[in-house]
C-alpha atoms as a PDB file:
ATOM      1  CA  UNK A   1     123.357  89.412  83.838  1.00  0.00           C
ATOM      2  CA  UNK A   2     120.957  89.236  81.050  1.00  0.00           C
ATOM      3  CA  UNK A   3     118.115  88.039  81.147  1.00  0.00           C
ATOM      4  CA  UNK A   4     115.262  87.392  78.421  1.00  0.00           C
ATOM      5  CA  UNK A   5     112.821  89.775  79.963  1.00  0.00           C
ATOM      6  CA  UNK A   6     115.181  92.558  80.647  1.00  0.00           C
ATOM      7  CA  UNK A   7     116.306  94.956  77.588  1.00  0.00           C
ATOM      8  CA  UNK A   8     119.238  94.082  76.719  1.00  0.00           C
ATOM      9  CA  UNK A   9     120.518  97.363  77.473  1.00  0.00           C
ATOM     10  CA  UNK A  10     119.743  97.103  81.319  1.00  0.00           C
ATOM     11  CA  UNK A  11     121.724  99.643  83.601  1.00  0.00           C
ATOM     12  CA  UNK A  12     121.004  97.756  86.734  1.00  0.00           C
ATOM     13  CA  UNK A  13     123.812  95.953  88.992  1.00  0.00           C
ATOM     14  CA  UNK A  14     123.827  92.551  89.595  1.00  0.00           C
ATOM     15  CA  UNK A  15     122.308  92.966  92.919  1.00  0.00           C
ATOM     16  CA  UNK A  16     119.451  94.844  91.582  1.00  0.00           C
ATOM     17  CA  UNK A  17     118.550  92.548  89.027  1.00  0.00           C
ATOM     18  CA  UNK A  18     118.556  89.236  91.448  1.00  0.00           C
ATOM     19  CA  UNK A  19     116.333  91.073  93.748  1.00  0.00           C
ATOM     20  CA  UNK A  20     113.993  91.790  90.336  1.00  0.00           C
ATOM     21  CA  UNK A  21     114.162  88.260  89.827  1.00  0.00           C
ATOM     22  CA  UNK A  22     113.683  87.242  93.916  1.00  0.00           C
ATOM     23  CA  UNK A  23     110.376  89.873  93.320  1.00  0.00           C
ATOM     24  CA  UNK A  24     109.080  87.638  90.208  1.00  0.00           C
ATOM     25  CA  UNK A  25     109.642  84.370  91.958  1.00  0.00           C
ATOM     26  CA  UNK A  26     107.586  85.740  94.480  1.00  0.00           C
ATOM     27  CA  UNK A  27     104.853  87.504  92.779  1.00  0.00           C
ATOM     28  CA  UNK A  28     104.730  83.689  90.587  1.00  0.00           C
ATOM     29  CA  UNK A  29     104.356  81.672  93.424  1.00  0.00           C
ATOM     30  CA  UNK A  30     108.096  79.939  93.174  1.00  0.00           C
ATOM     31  CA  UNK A  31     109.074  80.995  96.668  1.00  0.00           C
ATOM     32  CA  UNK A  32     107.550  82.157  99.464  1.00  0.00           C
ATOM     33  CA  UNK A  33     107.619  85.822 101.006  1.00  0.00           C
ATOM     34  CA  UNK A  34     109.060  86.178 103.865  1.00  0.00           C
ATOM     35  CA  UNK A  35     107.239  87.914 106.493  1.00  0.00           C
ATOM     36  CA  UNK A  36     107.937  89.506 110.088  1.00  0.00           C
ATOM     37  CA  UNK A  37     106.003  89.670 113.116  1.00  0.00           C
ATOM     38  CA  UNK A  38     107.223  93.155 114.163  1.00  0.00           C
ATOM     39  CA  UNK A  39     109.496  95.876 112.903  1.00  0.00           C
ATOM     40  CA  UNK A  40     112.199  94.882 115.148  1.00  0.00           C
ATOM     41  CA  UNK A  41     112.136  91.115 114.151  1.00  0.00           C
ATOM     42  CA  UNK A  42     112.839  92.492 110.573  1.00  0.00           C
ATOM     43  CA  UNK A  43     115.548  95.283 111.425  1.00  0.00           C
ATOM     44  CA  UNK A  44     117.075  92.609 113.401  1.00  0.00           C
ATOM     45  CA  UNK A  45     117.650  90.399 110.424  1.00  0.00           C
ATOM     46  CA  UNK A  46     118.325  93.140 108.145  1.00  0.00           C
ATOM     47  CA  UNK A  47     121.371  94.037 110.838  1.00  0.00           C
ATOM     48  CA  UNK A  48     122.922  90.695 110.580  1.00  0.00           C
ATOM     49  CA  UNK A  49     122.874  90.412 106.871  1.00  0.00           C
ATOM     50  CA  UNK A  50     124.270  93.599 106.918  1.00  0.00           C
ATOM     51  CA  UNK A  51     126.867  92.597 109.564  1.00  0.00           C
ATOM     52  CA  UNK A  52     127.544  89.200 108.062  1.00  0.00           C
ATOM     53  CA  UNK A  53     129.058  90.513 104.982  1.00  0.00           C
ATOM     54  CA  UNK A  54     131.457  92.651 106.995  1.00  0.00           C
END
């Protein structure tokens, strides 16, 4: 995936470069951060994404 403000010669995955573009959206304003009230409320989520694709 290519995008105009990539090189064109970009080495990254696609998973890579949708989090790039998840970071801009955020940094812009287009979607919100999301945010955790303790380390284990966010290692919890990261285990069921992780999980979920299994």
């Amino acid at each position: 995936m290519i995008k105009p403000d990539m090189p064109a010669d970009s080495q990254y995955n696609a998973e890579t470069e949708q989090a790039m573009l998840e970071a801009k959206s955020i940094i812009g304003g287009k979607i919100e951060a999301k945010a955790y009230k303790s380390a284990k409320e966010l290692f919890n989520e990261l285990d069921n994404e992780c999980y979920s694709k299994a």
